[in-house]
Protein backbone atom coordinates (compact mmCIF):
# COMPACT_ATOMS: atom_id res chain seq x y z
CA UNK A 1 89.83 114.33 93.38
CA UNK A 2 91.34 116.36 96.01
CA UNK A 3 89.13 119.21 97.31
CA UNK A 4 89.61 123.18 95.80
CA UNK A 5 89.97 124.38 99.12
CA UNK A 6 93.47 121.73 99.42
CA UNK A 7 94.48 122.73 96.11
CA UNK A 8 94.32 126.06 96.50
CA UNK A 9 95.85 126.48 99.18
CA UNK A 10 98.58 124.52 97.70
CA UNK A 11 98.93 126.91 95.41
CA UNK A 12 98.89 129.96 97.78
CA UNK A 13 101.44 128.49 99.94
CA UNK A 14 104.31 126.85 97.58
CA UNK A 15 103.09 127.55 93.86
CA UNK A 16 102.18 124.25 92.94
CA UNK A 17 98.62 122.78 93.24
CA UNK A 18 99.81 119.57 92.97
CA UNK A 19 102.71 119.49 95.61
CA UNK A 20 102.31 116.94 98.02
CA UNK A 21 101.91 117.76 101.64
CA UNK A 22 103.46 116.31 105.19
CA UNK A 23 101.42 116.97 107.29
CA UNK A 24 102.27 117.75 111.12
CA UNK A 25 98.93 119.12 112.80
CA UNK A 26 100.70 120.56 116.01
CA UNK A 27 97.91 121.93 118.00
CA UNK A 28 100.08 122.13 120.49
CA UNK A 29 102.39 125.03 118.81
CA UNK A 30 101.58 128.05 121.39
CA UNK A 31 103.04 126.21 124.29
CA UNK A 32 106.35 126.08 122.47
CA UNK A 33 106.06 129.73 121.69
CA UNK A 34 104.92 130.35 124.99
CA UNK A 35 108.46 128.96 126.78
CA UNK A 36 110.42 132.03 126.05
CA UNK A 37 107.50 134.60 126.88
CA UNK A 38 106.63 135.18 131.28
CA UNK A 39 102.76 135.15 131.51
CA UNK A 40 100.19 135.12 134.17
CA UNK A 41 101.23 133.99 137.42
CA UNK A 42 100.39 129.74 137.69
CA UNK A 43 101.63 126.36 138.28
CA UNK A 44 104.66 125.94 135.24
CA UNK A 45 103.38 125.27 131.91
CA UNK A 46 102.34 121.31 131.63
CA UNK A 47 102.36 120.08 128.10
CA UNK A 48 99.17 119.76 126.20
CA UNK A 49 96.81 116.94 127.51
CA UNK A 50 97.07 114.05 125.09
CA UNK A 51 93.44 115.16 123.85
CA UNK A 52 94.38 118.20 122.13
CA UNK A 53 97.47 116.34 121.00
CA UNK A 54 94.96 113.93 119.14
CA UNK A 55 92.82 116.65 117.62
CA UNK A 56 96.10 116.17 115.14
CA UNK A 57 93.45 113.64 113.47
CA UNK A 58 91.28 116.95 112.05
CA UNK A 59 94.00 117.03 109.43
CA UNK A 60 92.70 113.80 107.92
CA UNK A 61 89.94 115.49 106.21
CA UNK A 62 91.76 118.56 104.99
CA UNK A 63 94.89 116.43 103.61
CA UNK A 64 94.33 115.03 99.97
CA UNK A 65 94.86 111.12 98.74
CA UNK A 66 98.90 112.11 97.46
CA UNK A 67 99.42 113.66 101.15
CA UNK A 68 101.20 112.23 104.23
CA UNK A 69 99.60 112.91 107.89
CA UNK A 70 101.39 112.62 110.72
CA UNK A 71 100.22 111.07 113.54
CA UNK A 72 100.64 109.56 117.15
CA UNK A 73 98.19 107.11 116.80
CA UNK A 74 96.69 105.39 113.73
CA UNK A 75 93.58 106.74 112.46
CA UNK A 76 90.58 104.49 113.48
CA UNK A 77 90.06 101.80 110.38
CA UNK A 78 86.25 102.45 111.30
CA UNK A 79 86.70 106.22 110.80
CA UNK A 80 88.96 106.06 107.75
CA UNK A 81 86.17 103.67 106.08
CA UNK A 82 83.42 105.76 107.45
CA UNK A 83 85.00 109.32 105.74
CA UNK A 84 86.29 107.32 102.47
CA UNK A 85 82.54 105.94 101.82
CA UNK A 86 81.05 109.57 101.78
CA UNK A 87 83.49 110.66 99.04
CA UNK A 88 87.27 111.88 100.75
CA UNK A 89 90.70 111.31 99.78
CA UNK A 90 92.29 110.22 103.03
CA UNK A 91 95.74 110.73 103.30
CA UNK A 92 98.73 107.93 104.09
CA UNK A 93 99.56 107.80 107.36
CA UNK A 94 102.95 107.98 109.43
CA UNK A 95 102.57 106.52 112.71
CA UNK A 96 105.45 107.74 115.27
CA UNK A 97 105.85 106.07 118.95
CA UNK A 98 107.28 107.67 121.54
CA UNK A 99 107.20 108.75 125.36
CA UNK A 100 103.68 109.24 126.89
CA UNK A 101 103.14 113.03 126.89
CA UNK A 102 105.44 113.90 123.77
CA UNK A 103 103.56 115.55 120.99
CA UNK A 104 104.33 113.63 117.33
CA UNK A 105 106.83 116.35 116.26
CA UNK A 106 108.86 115.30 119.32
CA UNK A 107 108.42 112.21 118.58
CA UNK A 108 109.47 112.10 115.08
CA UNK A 109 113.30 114.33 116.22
CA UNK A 110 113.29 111.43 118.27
CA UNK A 111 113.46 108.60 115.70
CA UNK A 112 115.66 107.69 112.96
CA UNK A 113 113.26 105.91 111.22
CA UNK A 114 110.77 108.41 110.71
CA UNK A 115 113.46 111.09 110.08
CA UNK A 116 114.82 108.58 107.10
CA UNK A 117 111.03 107.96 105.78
CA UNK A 118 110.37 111.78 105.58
CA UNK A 119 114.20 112.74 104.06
CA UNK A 120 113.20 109.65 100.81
CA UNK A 121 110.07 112.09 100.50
CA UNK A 122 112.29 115.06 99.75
CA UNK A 123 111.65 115.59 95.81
CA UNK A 124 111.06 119.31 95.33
CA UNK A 125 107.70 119.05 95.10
CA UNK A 126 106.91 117.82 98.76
CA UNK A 127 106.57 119.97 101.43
CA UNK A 128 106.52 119.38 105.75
CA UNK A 129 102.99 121.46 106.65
CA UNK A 130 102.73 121.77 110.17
CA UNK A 131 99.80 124.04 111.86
CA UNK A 132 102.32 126.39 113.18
CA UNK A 133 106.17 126.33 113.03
CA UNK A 134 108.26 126.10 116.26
CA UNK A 135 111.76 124.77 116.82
CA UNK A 136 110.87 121.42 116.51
CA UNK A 137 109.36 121.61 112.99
CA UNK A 138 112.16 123.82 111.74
CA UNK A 139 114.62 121.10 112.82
CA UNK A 140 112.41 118.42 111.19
CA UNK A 141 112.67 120.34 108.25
CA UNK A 142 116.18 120.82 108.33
CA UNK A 143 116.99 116.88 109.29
CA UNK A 144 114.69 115.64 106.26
CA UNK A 145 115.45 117.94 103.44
CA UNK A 146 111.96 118.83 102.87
CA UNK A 147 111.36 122.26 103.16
CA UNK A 148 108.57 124.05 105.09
CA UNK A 149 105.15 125.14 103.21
CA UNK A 150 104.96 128.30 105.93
CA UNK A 151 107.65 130.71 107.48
CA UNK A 152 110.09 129.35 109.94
CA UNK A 153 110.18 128.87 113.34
CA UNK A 154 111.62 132.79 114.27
CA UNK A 155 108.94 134.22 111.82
CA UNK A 156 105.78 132.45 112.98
CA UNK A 157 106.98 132.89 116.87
CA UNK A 158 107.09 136.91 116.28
CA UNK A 159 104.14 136.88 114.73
CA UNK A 160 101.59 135.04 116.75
CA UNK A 161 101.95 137.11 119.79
CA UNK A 162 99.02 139.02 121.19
CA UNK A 163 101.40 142.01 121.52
CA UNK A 164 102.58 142.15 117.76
CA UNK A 165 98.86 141.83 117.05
CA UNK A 166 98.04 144.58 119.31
CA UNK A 167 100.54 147.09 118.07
CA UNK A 168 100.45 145.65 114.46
CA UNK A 169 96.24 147.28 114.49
CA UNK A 170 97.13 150.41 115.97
CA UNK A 171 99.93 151.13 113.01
CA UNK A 172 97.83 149.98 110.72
CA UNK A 173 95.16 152.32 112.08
CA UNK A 174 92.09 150.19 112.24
CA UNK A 175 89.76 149.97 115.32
CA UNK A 176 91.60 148.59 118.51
CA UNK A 177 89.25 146.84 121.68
CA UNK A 178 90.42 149.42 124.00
CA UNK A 179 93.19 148.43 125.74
CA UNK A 180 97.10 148.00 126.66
CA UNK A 181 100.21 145.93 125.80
CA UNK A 182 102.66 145.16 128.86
CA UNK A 183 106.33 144.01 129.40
CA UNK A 184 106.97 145.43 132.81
CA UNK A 185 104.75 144.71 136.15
CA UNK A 186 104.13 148.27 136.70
CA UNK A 187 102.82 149.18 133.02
CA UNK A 188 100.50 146.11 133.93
CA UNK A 189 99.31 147.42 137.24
CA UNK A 190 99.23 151.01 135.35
CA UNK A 191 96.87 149.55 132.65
CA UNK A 192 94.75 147.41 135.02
CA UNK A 193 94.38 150.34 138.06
CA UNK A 194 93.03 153.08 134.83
CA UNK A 195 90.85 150.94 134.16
CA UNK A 196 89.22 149.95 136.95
CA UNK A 197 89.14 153.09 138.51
CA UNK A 198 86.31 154.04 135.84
CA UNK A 199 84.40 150.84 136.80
CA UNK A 200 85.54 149.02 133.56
CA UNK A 201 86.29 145.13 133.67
CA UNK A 202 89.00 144.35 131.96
CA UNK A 203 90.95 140.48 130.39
CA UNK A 204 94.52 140.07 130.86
CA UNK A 205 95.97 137.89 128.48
CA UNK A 206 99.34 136.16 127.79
CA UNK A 207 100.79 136.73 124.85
CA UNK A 208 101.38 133.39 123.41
CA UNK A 209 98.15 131.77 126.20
CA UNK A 210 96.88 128.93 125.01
CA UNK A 211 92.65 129.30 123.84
CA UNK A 212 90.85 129.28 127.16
CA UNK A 213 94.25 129.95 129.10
CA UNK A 214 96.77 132.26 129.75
CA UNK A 215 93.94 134.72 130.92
CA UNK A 216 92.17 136.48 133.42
CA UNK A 217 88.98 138.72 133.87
CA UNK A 218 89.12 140.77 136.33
CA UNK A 219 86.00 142.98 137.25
CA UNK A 220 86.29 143.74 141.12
CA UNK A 221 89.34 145.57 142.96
CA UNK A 222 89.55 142.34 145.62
CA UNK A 223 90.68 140.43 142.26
CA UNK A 224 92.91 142.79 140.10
CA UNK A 225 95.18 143.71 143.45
CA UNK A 226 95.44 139.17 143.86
CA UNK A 227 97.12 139.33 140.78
CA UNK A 228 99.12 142.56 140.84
CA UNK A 229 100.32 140.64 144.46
CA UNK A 230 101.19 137.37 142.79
CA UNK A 231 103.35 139.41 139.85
CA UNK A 232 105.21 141.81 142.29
CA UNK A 233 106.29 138.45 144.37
CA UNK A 234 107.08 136.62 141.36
CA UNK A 235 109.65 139.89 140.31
CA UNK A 236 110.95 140.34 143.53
CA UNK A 237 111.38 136.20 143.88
CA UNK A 238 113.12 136.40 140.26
CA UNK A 239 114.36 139.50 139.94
CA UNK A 240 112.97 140.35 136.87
CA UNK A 241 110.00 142.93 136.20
CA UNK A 242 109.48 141.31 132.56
CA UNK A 243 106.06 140.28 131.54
CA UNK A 244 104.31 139.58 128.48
CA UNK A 245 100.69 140.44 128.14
CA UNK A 246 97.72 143.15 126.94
CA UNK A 247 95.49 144.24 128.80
CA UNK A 248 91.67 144.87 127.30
CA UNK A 249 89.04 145.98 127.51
CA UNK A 250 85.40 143.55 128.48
CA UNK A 251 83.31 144.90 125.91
CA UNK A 252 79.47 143.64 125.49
CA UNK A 253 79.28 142.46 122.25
CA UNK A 254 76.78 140.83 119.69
CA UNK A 255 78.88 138.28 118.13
CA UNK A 256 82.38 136.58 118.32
CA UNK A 257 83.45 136.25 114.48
CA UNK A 258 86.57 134.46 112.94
CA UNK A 259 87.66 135.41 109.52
CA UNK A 260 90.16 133.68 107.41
CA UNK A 261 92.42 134.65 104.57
CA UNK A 262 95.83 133.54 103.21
CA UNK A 263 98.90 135.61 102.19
CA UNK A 264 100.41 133.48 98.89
CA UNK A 265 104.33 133.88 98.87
CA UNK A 266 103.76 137.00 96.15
CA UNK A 267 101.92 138.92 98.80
CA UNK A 268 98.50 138.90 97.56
CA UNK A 269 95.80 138.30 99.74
CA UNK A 270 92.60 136.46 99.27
CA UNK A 271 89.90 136.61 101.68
CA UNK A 272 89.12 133.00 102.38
CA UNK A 273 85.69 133.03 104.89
CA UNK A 274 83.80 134.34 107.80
CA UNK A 275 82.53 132.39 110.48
CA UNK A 276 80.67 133.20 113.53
CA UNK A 277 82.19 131.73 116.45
CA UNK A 278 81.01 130.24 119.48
CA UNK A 279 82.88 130.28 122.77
CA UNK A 280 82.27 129.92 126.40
CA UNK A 281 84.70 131.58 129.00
CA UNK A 282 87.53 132.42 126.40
CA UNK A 283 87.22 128.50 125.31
CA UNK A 284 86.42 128.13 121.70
CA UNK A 285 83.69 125.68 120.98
CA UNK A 286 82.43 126.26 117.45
CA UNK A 287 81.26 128.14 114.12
CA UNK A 288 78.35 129.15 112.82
CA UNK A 289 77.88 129.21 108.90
CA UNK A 290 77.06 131.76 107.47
CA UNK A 291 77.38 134.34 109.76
CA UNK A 292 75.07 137.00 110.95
CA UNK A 293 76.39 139.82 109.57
CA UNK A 294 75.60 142.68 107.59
CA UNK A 295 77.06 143.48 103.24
CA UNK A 296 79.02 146.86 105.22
CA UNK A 297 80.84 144.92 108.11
CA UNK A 298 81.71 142.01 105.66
CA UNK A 299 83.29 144.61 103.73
CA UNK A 300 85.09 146.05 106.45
CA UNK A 301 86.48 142.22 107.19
CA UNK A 302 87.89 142.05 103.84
CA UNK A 303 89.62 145.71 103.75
CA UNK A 304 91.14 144.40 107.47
CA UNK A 305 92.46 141.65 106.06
CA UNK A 306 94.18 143.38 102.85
CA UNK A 307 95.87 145.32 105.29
CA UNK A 308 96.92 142.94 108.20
CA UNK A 309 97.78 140.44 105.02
CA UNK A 310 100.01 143.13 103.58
CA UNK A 311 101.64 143.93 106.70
CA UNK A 312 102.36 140.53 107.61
CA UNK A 313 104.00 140.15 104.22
CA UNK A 314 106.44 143.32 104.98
CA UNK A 315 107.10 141.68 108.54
CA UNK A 316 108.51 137.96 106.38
CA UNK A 317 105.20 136.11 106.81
CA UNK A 318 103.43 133.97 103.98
CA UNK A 319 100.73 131.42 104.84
CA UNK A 320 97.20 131.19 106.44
CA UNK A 321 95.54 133.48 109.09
CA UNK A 322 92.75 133.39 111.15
CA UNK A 323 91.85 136.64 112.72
CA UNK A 324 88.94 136.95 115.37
CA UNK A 325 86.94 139.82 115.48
CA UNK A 326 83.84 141.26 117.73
CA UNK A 327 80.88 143.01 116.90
CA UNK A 328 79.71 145.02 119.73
CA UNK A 329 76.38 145.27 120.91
CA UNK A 330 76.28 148.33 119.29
CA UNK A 331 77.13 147.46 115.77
CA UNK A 332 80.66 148.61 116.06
CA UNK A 333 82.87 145.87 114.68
CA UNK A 334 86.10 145.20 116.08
CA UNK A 335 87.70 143.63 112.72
CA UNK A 336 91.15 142.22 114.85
CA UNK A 337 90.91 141.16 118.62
CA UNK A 338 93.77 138.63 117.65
CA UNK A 339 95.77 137.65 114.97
CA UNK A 340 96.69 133.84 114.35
CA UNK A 341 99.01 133.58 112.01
CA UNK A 342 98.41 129.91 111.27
CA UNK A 343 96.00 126.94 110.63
CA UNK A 344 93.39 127.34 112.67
CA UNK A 345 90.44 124.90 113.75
CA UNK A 346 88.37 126.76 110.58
CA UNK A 347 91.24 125.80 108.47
CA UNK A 348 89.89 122.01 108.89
CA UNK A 349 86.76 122.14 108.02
CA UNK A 350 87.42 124.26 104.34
CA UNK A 351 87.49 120.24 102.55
CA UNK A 352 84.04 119.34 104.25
CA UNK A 353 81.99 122.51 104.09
CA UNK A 354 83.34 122.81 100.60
CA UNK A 355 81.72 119.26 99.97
CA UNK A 356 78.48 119.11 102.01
CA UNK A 357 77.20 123.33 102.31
CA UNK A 358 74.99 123.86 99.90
CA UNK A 359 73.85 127.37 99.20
CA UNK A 360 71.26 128.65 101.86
CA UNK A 361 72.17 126.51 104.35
CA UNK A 362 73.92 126.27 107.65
CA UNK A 363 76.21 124.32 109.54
CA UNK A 364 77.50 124.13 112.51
CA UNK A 365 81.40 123.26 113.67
CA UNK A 366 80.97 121.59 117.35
CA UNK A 367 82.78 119.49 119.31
CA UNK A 368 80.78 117.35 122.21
CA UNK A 369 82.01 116.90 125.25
CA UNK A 370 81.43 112.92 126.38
CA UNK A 371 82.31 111.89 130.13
CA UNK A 372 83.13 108.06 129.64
CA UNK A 373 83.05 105.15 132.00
CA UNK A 374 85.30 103.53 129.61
CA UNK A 375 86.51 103.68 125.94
CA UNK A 376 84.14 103.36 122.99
CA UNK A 377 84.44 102.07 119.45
CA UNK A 378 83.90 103.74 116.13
CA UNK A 379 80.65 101.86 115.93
CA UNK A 380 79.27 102.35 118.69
CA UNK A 381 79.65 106.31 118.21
CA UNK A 382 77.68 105.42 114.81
CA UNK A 383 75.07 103.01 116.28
CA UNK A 384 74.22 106.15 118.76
CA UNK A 385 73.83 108.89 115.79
CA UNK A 386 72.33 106.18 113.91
CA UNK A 387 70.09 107.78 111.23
CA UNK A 388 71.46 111.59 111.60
CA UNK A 389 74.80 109.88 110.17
CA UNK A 390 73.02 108.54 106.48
CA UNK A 391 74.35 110.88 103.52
CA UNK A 392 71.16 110.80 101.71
CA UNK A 393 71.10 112.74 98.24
CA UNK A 394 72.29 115.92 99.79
CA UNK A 395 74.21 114.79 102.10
CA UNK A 396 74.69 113.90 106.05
CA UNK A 397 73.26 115.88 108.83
CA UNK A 398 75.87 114.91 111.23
CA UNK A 399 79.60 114.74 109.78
CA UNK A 400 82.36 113.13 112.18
CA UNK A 401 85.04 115.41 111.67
CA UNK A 402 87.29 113.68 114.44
CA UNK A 403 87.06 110.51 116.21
CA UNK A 404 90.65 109.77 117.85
CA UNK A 405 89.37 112.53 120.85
CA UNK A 406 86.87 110.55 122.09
CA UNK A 407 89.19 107.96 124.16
CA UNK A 408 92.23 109.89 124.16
CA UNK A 409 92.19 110.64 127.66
CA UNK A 410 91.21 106.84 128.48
CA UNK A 411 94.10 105.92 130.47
CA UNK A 412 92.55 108.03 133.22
CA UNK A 413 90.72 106.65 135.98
CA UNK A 414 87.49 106.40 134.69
CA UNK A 415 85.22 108.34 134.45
CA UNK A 416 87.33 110.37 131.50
CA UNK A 417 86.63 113.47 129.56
CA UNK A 418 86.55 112.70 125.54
CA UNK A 419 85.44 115.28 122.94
CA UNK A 420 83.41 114.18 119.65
CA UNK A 421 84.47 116.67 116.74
CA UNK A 422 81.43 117.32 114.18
CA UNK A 423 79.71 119.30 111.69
CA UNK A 424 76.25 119.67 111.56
CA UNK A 425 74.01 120.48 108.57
CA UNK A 426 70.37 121.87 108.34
CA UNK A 427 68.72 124.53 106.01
CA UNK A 428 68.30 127.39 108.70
CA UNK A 429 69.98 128.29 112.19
CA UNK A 430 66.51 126.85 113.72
CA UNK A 431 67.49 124.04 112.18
CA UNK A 432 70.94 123.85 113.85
CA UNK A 433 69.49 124.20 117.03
CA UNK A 434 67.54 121.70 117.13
CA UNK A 435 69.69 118.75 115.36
CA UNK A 436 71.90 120.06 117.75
CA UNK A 437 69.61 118.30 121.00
CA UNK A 438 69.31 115.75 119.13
CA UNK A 439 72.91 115.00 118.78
CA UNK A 440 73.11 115.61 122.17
CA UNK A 441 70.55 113.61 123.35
CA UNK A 442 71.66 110.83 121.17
CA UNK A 443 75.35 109.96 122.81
CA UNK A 444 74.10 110.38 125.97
CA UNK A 445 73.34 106.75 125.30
CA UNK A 446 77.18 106.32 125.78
CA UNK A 447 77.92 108.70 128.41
CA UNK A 448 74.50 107.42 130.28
CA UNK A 449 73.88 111.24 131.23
CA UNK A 450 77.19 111.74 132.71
CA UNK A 451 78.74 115.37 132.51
């Protein structure tokens, strides 16, 4: 049986809890939207390094057994086993070939085949689900037949910027992180000199950046006038003063959190969860579950989200959004630093948690970073967790929520970078912490204390 998080958000999205999903986990999606936006001054924008390509293997768990998953790889037969013994639905698989560096969706325009498998799909009650929509999955869409769970391409691009989030809290009148949105290179230098001149750090970010990209702290005057330089010679090289960011304020702050709801195609909103995230130099790294946080500021999260839900409605969006949020050091919560009007990594783990969380308990969404000498199987990733894998009665400590990342980068010279996707279970956050060394200290057998 498919999970209640799947089938409701079946529901939400297309009215039927029993439509069957293609799903196209695009990870990818922001540097599409980012080609039509200028940003921060740096080398052109590369396409996504094949790791977060393969983090299109999350989906696995959230897809249901009558679902389709889209992939550019096959999922490892060791994983699928390992994930259908403790109790999930795996999906079928499509697996598309293609040019080294093309993300699946590419890859799929690009062959007939798959375009012809997807179109004898089209029934009316099966739907193309990617993460986010961009050109590529609207013309997917339109080349199969089957039509799109979420808004199209125009809708989600307008609506994922940092800007539209920006001025989408101030008319909806709920607290803004102090700050700025830009489109010219002076109203950037204006924003960045104010602030500064009252000794206040700020972050400029792009509008469509990439998590952990696409921004810039800057907290002396040696490094805000470097990038007021590089902008003024990109316009004058150019000739265009356009750019496309906000500029915030650095605010000390208690917590990161990230809340999710979903906007159904009536316009109702329901308030999904709350996670506390965990991040490291703009680079998101994990939730906590539950969060920290008190009966008044979840309250406030779910009044923010009845609003931004509703608004997004008005604006021609339906679908899933994850919104982060801060809670300052002083209590005050920011309920909307940015708006993703998407999947987002919490979306993933709604199947898994649903299964494996019991009341009272925590868990923990992490991925490890593993610096290889060369690739590793399935079971050797299993032999090195060993015990911390075992379901037991109430279930596994250590749940491997993605494997395909772990040698995804393995046509490097060696060593390579590979990331382990988990989630961790223990009754308390002490708990967390320390199963949390011990996962660590357990695949350093692989990596043999590389970093």
């Amino acid at each position: 049986m498919d999970s209640a998080y799947l089938t409701g958000l079946k529901k939400s999205l297309v009215g039927d809890e029993a439509a069957r999903f293609v799903f196209l986990c695009n990870f990818e999606v922001e540097h599409a939207w980012a080609r039509n936006y200028v940003g921060l001054p740096r080398p052109a924008l590369e396409s996504a390094p094949e790791t977060v390509r393969r983090m299109e293997e999350l989906g696995a768990l959230l897809a249901g057994g009558s679902d389709l998953l889209c992939l550019s790889r096959l999922l490892d037969p060791g994983f699928r086993r390992y994930a259908e013994d403790l109790g999930f639905r795996l999906p079928a698989e499509l697996v598309v070939d293609g040019a080294a560096g093309s993300g699946t969706s590419e890859r799929i325009l690009a062959d007939p085949a798959a375009l012809r498998r997807l179109g004898e799909l089209a029934d009316g009650r099966t739907y193309l689900m990617p993460m986010g929509t961009s050109a590529a999955e609207q013309k997917i869409a339109e080349a199969t037949g089957l039509p799109l769970a979420v808004p199209d391409s125009d809708t989600a691009e307008r609506v994922n910027g940092k800007i539209y989030g920006r001025r989408l809290v101030d008319r909806l009148g709920l607290r803004p992180v102090p700050g700025t949105c830009c489109e010219t290179v002076e109203s950037l230098a204006e924003a960045v000199e104010s602030r500064l001149a009252n000794g206040i750090p700020v972050i400029v970010k792009e509008s469509y950046g990439v998590s952990g990209k696409g921004l810039v702290v800057l907290d002396s005057r040696k490094k805000a006038d470097r990038l007021l330089r590089m902008v003024r010679q990109r316009a004058a090289r150019t000739g265009s003063d356009a750019v496309h960011v906000v500029v915030e304020q650095f605010l000390d702050k208690k917590s990161d959190l990230n809340y999710q709801f979903t906007v159904d195609r009536a316009g109702a909103v329901r308030f999904d969860f709350v996670k506390q995230a965990v991040t490291a130099g703009g680079v998101h790294l994990g939730h906590v579950m539950p969060p920290e946080l008190g009966e008044h500021h979840l309250a406030e999260l779910r009044a923010a989200a009845e609003l931004i839900g509703g608004a997004l409605f008005d604006d021609g969006f339906s679908g899933v959004v994850g919104v982060d949020a801060i809670l300052g050091a002083d209590d005050t919560l920011y309920p909307a630093l940015e708006i993703n009007a998407r999947l987002n990594m919490s979306s993933y783990q709604g199947p898994a948690t649903e299964r494996f969380l019991r009341p009272g308990t925590s868990a923990l969404a992490k991925h490890y970073p593993l610096r290889l000498a060369a690739p590793v199987t399935f079971a050797e990733v299993r032999e090195a967790l060993g015990g911390l894998l075992d379901p037991g009665p109430a279930g596994p400590e250590v749940l491997i929520t993605c494997f395909g990342t772990v040698n995804a980068e393995a046509g490097r010279t060696p060593p390579f970078d590979g990331r382990l996707y988990t989630l961790l279970f223990a009754p308390d956050r002490a708990g967390l912490a320390a199963l949390d060394e011990r996962v660590s200290a357990a695949l350093e057998t692989l990596t043999g204390g590389r970093r």
